[in-house]
Protein backbone atom coordinates (compact mmCIF):
# COMPACT_ATOMS: atom_id res chain seq x y z
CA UNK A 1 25.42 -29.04 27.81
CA UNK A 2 28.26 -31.84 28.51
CA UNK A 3 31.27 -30.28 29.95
CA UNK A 4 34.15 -31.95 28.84
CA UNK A 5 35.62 -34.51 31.09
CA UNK A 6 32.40 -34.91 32.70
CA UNK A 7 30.61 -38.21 32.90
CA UNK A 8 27.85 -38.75 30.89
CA UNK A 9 26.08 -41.64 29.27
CA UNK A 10 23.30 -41.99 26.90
CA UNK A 11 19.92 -44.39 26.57
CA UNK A 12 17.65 -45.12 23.93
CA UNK A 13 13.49 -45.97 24.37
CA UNK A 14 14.58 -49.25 25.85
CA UNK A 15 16.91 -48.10 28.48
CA UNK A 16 20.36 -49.10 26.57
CA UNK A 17 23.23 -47.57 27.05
CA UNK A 18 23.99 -46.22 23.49
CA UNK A 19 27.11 -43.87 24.87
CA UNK A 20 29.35 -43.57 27.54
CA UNK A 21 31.79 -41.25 28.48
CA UNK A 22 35.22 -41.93 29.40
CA UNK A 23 34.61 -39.85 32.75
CA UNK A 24 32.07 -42.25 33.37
CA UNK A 25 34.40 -44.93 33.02
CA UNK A 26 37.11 -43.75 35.49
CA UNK A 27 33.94 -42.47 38.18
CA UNK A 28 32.46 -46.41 37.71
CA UNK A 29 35.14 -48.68 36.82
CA UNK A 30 33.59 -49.78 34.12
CA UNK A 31 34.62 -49.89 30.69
CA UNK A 32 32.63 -48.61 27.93
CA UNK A 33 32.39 -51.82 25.96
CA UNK A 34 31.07 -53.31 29.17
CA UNK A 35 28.33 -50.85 29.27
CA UNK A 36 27.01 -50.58 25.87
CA UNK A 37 23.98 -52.44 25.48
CA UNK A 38 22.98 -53.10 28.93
CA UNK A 39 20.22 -51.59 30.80
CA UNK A 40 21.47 -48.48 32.06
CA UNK A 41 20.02 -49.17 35.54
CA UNK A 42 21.86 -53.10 35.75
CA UNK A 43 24.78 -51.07 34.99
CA UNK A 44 24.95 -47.72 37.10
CA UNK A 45 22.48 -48.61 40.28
CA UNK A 46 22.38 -44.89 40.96
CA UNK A 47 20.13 -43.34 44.21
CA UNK A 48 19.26 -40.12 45.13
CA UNK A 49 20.65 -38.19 47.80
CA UNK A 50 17.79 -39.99 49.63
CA UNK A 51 18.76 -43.55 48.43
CA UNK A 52 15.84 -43.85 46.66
CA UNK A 53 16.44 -46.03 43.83
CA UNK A 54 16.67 -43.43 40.32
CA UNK A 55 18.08 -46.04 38.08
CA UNK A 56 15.37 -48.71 37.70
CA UNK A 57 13.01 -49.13 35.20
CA UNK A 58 11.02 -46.59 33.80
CA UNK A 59 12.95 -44.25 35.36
CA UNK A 60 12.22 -40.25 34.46
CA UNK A 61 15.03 -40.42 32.22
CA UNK A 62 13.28 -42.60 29.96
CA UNK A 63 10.10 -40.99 30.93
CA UNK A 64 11.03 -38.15 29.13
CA UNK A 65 12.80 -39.58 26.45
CA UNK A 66 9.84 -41.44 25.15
CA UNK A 67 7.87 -38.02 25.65
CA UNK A 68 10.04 -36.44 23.25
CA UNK A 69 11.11 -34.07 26.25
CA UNK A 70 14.92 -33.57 27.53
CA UNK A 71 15.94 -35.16 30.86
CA UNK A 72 18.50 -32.61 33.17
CA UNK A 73 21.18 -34.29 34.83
CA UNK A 74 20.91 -35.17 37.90
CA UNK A 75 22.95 -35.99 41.04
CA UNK A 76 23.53 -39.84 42.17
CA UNK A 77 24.54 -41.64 44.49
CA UNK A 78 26.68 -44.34 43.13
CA UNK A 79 26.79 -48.00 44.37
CA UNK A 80 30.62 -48.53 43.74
CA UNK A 81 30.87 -45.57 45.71
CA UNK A 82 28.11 -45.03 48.29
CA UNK A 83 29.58 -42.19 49.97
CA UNK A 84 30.03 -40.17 46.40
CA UNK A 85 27.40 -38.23 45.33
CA UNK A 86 28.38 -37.59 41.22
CA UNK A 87 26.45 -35.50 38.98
CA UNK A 88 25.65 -37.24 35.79
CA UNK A 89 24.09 -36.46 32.46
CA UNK A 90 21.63 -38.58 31.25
């Protein structure tokens, strides 16, 4: 369940961003209309705690989605902010 304030954003089948919170805007600095549409991994470039790459293609997010199963959130590392390790529902 989204908290509110917390960042969020949501993809479709194809990996667009559909929605995007405005928490996610002030943790990214980027604007929701600059978001919508886009690949959600050319737009967030999130890691793990590991810096494994979690944003890319085929990701588990969309693993899951196409699976008709929910993904959790899940804790990235952000490149605008490298040292940041955010929590965000996808």
């Amino acid at each position: 369940m989204v908290q509110p304030g917390q960042a969020y954003f949501a993809i479709d089948v194809r990996q667009r961003i559909v929605e995007w919170s405005y928490a996610a805007s002030v943790v990214l600095g980027i604007e929701e209309a600059e978001a919508l549409g886009h690949p959600c991994y050319d737009v967030v470039h999130g890691n793990d705690p590991f810096g494994r790459a979690v944003c890319r293609p085929d990701c588990q997010a969309v693993k899951a989605l196409q699976e008709g199963t929910s993904a959790t959130s899940r804790p990235l590392l952000l490149a605008k902010c490298p040292s940041c390790l955010k929590r965000f529902m996808i």
